[in-house]
N, C-alpha and C. Protein backbone atom coordinates (compact mmCIF):
# COMPACT_ATOMS: atom_id res chain seq x y z
N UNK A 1 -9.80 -55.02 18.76
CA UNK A 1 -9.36 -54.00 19.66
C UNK A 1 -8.06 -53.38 19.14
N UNK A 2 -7.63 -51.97 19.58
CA UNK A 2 -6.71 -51.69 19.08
C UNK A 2 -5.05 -52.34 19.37
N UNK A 3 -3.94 -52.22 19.00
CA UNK A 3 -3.01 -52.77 19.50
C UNK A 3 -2.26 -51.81 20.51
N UNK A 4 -2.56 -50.52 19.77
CA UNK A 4 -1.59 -49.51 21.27
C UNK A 4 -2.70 -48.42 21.23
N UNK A 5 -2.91 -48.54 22.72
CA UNK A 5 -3.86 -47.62 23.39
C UNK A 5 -3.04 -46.87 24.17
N UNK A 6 -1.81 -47.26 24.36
CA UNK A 6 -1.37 -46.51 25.87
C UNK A 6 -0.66 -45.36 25.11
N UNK A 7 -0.31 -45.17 23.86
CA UNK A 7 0.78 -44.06 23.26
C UNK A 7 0.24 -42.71 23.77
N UNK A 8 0.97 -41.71 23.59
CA UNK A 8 0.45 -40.49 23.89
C UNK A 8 1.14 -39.57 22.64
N UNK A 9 1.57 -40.08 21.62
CA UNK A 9 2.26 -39.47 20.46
C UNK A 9 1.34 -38.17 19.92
N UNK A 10 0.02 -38.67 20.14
CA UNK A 10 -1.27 -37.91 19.30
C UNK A 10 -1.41 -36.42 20.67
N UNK A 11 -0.72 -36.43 21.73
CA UNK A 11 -0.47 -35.19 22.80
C UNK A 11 0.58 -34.43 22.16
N UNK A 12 1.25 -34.71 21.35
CA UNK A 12 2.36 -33.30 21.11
C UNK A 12 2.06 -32.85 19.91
N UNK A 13 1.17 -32.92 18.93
CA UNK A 13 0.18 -31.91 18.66
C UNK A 13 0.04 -30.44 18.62
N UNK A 14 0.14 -29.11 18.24
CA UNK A 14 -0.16 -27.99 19.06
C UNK A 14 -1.40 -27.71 18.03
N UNK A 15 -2.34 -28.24 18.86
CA UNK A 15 -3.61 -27.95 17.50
C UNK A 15 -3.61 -26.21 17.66
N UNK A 16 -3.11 -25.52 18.82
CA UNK A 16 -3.24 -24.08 18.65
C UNK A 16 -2.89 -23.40 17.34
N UNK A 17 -1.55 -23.89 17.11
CA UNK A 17 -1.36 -23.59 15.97
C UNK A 17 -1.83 -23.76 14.53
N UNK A 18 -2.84 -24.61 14.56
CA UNK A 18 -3.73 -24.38 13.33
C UNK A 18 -5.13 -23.20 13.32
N UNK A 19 -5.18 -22.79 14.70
CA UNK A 19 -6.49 -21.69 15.02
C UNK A 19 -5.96 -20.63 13.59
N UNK A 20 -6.94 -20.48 13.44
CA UNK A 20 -6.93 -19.04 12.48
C UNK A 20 -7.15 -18.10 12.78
N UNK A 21 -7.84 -17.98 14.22
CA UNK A 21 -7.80 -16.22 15.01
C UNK A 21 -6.59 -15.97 16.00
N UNK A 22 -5.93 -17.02 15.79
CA UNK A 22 -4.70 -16.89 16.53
C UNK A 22 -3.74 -15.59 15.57
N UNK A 23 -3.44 -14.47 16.37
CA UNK A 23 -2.67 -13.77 15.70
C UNK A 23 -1.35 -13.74 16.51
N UNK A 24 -0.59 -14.21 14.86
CA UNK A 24 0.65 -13.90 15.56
C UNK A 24 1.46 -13.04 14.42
N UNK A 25 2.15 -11.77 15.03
CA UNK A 25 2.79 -11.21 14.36
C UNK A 25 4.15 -11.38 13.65
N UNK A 26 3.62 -10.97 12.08
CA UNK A 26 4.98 -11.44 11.59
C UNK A 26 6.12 -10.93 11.45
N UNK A 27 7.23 -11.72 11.02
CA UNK A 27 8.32 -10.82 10.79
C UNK A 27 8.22 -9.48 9.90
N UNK A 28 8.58 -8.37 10.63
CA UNK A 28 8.35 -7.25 9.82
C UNK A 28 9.55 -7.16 8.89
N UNK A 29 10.89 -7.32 9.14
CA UNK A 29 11.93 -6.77 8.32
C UNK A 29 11.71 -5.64 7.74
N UNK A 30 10.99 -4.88 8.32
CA UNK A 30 10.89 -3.42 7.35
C UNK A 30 11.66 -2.19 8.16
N UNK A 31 12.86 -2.26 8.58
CA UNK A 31 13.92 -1.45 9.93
C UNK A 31 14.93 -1.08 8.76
N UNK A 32 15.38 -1.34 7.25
CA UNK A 32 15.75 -1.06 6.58
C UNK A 32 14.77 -0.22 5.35
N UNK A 33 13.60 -0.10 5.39
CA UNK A 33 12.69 0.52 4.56
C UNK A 33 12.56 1.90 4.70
N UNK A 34 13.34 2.40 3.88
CA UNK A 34 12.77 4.15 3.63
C UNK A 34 11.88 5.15 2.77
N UNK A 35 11.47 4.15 2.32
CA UNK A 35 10.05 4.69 1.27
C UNK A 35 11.18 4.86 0.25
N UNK A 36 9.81 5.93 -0.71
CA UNK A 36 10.66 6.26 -2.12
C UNK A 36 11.05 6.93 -1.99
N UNK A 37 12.23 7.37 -3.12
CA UNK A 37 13.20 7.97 -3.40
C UNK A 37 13.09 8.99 -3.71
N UNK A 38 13.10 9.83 -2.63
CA UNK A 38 12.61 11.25 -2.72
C UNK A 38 13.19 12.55 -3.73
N UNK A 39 14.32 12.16 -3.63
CA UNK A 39 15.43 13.50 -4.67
C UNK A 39 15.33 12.74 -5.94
N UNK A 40 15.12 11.42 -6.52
CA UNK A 40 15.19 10.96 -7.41
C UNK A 40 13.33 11.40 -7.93
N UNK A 41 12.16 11.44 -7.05
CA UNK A 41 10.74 11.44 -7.43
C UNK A 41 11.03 13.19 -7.94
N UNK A 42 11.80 14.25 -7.10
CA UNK A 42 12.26 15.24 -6.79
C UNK A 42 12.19 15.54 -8.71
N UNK A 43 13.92 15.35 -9.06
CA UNK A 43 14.28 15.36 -10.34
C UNK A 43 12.98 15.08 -11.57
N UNK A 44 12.19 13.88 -11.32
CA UNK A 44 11.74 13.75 -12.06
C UNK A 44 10.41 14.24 -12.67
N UNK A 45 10.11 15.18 -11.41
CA UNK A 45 9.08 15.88 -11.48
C UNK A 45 9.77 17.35 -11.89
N UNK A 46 10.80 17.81 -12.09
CA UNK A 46 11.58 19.00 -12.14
C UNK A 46 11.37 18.83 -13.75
N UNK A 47 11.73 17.71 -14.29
CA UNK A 47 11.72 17.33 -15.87
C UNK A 47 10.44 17.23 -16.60
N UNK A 48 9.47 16.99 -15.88
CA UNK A 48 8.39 17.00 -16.30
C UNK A 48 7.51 15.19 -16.51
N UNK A 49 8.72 14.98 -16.22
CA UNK A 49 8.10 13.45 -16.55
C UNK A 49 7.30 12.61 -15.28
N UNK A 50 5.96 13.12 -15.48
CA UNK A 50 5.13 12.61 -14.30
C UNK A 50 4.72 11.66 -13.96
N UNK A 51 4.49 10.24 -14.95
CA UNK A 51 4.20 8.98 -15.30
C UNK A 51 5.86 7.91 -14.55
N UNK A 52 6.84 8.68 -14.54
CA UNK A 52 7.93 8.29 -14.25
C UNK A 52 8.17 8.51 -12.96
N UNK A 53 7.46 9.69 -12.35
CA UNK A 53 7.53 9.95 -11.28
C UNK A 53 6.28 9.58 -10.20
N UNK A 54 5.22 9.18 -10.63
CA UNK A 54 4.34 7.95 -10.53
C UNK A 54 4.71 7.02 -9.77
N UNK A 55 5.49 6.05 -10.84
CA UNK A 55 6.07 5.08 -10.83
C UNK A 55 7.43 4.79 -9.92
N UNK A 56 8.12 5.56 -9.56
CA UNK A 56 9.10 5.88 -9.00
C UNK A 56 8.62 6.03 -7.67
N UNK A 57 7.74 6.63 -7.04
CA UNK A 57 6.96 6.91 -5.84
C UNK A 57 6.30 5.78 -5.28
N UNK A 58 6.03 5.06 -6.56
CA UNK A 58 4.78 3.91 -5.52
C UNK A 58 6.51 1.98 -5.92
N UNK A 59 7.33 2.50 -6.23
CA UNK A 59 8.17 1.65 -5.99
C UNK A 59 8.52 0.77 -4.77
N UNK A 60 8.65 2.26 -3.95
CA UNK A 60 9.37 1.17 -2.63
C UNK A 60 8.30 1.90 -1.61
N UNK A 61 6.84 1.22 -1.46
CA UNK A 61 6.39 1.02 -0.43
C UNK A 61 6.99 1.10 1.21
N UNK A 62 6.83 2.08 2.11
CA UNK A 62 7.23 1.48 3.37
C UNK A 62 5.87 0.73 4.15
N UNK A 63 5.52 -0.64 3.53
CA UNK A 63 4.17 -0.97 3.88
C UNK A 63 5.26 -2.01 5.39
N UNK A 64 6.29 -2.36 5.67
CA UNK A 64 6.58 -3.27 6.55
C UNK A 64 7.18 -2.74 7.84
N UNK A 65 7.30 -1.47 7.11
CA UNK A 65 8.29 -0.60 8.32
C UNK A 65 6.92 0.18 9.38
N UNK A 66 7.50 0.09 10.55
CA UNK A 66 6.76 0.26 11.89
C UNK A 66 6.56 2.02 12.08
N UNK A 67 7.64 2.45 11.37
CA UNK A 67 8.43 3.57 11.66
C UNK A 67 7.41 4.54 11.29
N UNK A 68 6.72 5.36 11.60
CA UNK A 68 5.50 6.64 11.01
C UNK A 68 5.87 7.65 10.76
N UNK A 69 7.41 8.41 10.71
CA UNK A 69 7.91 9.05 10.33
C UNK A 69 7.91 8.50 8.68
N UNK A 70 8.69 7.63 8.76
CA UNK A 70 8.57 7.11 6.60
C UNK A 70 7.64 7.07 6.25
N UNK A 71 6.62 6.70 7.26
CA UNK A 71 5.01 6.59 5.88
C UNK A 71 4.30 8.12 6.18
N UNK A 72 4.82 8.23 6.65
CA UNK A 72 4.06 10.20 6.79
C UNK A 72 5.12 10.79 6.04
N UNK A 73 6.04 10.95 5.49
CA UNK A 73 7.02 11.41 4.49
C UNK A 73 6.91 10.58 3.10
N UNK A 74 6.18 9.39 3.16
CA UNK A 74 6.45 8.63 1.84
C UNK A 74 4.55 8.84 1.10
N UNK A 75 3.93 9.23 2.04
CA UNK A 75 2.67 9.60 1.77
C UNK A 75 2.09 11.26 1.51
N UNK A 76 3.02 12.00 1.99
CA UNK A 76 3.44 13.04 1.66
C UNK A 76 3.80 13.78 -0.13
N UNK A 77 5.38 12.60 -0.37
CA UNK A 77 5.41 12.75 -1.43
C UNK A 77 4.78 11.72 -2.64
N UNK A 78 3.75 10.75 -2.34
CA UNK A 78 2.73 10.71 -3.23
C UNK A 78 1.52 11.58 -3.21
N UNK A 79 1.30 12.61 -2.24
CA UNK A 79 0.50 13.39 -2.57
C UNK A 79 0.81 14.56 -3.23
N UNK A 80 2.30 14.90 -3.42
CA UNK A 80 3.03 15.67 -4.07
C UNK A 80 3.32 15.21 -5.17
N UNK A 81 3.40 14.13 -5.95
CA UNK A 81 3.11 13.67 -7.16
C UNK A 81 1.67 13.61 -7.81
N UNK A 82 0.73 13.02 -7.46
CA UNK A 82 -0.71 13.25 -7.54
C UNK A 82 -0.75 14.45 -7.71
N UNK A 83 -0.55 15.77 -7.26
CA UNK A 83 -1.07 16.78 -7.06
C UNK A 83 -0.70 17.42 -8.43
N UNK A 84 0.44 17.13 -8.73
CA UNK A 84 0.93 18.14 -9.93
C UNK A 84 0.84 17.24 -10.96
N UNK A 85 0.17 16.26 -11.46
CA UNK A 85 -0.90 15.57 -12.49
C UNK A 85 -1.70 16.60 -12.86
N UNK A 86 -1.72 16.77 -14.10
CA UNK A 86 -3.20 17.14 -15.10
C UNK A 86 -3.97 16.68 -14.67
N UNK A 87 -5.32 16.98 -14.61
CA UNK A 87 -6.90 16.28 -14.79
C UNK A 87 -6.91 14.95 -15.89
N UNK A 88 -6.62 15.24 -16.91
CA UNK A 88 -6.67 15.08 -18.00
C UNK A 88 -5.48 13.79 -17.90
N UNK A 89 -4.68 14.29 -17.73
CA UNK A 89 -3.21 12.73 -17.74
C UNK A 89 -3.58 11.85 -16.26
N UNK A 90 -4.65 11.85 -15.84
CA UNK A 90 -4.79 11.42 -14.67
C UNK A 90 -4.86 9.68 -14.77
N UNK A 91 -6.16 9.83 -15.92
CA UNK A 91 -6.52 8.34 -16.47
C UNK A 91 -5.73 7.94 -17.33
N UNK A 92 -4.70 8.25 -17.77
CA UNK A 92 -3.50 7.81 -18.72
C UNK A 92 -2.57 6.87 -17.68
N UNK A 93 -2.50 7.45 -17.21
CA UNK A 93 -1.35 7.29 -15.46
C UNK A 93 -1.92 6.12 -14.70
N UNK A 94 -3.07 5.93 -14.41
CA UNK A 94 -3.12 4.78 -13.67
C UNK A 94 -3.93 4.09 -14.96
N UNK A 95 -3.79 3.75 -16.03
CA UNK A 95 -3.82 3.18 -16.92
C UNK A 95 -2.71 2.15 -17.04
N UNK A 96 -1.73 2.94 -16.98
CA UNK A 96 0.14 2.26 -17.13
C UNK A 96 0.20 1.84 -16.06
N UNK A 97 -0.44 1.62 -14.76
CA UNK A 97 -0.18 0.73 -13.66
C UNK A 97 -0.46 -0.52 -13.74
N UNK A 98 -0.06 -1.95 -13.19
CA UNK A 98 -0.25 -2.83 -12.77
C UNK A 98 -1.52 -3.01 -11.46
N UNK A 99 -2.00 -4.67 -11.28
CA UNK A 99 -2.97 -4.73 -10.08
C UNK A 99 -2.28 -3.90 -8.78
N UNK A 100 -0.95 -4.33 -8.58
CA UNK A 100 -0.26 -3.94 -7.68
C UNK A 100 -0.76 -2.58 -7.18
N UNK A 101 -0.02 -2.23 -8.51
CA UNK A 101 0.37 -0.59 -8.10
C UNK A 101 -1.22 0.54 -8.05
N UNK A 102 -2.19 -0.58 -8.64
CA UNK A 102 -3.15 0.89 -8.56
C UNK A 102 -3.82 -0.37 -7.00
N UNK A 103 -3.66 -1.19 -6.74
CA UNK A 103 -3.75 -1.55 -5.05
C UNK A 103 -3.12 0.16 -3.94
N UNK A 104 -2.02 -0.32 -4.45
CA UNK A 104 -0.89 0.57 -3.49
C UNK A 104 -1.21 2.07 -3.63
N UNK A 105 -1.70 3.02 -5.08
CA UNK A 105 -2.10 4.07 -5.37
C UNK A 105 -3.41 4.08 -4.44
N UNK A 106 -4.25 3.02 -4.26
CA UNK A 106 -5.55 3.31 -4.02
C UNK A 106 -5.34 3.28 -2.08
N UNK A 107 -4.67 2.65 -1.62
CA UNK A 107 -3.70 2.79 -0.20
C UNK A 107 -3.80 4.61 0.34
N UNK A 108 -2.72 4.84 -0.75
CA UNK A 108 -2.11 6.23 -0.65
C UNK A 108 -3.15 7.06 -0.74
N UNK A 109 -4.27 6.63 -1.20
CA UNK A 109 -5.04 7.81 -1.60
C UNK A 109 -5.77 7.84 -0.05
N UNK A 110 -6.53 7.00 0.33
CA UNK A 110 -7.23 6.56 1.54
C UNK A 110 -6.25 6.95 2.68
N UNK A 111 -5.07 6.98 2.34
CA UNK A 111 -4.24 7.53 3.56
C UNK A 111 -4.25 9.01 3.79
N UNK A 112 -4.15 10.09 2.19
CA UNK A 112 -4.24 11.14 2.29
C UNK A 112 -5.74 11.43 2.97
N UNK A 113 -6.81 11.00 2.67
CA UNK A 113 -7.89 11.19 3.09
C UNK A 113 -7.92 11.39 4.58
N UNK A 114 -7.05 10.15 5.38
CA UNK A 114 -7.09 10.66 6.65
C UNK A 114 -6.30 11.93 7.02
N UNK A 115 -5.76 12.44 6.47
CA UNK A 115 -4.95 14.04 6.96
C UNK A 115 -5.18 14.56 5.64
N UNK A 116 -6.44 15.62 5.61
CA UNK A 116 -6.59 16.58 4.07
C UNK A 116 -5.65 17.79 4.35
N UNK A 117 -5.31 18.15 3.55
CA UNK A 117 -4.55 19.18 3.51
C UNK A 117 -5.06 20.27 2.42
N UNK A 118 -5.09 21.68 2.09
CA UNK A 118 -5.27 22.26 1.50
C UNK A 118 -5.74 21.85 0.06
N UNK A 119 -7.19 21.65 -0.16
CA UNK A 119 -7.14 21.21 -1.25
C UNK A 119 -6.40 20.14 -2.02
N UNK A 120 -6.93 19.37 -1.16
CA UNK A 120 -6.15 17.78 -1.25
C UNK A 120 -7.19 16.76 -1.41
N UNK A 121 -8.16 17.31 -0.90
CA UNK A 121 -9.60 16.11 -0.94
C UNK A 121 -9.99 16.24 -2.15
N UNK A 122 -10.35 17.50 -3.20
CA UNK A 122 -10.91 17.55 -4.49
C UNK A 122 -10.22 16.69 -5.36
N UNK A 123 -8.44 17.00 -4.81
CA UNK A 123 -7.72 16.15 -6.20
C UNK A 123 -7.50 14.64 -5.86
N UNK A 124 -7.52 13.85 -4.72
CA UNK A 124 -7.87 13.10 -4.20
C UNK A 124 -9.06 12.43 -4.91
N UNK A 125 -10.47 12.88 -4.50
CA UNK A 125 -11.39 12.45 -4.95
C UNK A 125 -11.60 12.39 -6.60
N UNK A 126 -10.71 13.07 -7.51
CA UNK A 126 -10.37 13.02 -8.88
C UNK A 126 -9.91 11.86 -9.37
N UNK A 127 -8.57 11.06 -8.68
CA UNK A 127 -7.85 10.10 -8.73
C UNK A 127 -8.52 9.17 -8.04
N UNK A 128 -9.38 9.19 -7.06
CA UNK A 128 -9.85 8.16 -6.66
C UNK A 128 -11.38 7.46 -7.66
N UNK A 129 -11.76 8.65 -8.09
CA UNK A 129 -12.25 8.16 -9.20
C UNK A 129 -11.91 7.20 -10.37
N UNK A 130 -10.52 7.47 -10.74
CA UNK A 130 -10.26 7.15 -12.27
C UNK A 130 -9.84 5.56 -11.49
N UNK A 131 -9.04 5.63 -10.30
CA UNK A 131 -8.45 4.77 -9.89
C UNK A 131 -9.60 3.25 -9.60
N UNK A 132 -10.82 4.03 -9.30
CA UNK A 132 -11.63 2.60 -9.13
C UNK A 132 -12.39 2.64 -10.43
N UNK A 133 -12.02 3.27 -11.71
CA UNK A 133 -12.70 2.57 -12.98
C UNK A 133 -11.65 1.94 -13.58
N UNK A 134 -10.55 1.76 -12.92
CA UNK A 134 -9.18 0.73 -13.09
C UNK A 134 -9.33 -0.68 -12.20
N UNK A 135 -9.16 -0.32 -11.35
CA UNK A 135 -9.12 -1.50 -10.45
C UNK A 135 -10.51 -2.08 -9.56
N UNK A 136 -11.91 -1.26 -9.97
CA UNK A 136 -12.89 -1.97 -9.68
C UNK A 136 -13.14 -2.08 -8.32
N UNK A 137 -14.26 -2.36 -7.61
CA UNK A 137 -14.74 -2.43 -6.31
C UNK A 137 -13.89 -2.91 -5.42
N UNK A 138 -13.10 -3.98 -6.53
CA UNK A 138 -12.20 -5.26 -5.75
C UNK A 138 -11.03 -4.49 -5.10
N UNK A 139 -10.61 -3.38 -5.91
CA UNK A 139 -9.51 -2.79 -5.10
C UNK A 139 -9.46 -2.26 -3.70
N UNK A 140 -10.82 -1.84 -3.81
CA UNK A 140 -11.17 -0.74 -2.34
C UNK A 140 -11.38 -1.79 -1.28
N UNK A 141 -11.85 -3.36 -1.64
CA UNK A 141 -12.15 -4.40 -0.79
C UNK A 141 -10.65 -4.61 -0.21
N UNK A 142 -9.60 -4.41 -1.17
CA UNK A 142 -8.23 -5.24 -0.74
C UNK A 142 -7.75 -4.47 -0.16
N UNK A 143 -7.96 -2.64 -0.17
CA UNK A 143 -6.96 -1.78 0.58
C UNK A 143 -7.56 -1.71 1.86
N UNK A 144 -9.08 -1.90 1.62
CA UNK A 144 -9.75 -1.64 3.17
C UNK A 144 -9.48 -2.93 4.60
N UNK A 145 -9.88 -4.25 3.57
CA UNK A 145 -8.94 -5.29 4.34
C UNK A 145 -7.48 -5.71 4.65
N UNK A 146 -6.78 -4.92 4.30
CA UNK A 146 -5.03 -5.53 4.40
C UNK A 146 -4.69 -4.83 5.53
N UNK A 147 -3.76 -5.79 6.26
CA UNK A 147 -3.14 -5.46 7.34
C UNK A 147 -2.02 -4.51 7.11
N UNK A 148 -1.27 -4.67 6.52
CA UNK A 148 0.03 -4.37 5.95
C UNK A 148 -0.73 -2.55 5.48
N UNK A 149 -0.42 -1.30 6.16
CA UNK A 149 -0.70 -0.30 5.54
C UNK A 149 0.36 1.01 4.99
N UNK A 150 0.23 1.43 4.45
CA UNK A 150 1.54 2.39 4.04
C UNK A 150 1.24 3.83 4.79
């Protein structure tokens, strides 16, 4: 027989907290996040250097910030980078990306999609091309499932 039956140690427990449909929201810390650097994406598109200005744009994500003013201004000017891409330097460009960044490009693109703007869907659907013979089915699986959106 056992020696202690009477304990109740095995009651403080919170098996809730192992549920996995339990959602609990996390710390956002994103109240300091202002997207990218707009006069700096600005300049660098003034110079011509578009691969830099790419890169510069998909830097500082506002994927944590609550705020829809920054991601409607930070989605804005990645569609203002995208846009003034060549055809042609398109697949060069998300070539030089990381998993990350053509994740986060492929985000932005699906975001423009929900608000087209003037001839925004053709060049859109250009980049969204090159972008999934980069990053593969798997990408569109990870932007369509993530919580976290820009």
């Amino acid at each position: 027989m056992s020696k202690n039956t009477v304990t109740d140690r095995f009651r403080k427990v919170d098996v809730d907290e192992y549920d996995e449909n339990k959602f609990v929201d996390e710390e956002d810390g994103g109240e300091n996040q202002c997207g990218p650097d707009e006069p700096e994406v600005d300049a660098l598109l003034r110079q011509g250097n578009m691969n830099a200005a790419l890169q510069a744009v998909l830097k500082n994500p506002p994927i944590n910030t609550k705020n829809q003013n920054v991601k409607e201004r930070a989605e804005g000017l990645v569609v203002k980078v995208l846009g003034s891409f060549k055809s042609s330097d398109i697949e060069k460009a998300v070539g030089s990306l990381d998993k990350v960044g053509v994740d986060l490009l492929m985000k932005y693109i699906y975001r423009g999609f929900e608000r087209p703007s003037d001839n925004s869907s053709a060049m859109l659907l250009q980049w969204h091309e090159k972008v999934l013979a980069v990053g593969g089915v798997g990408s569109i699986v990870r932007v369509l499932t993530a919580r976290k959106t820009v």
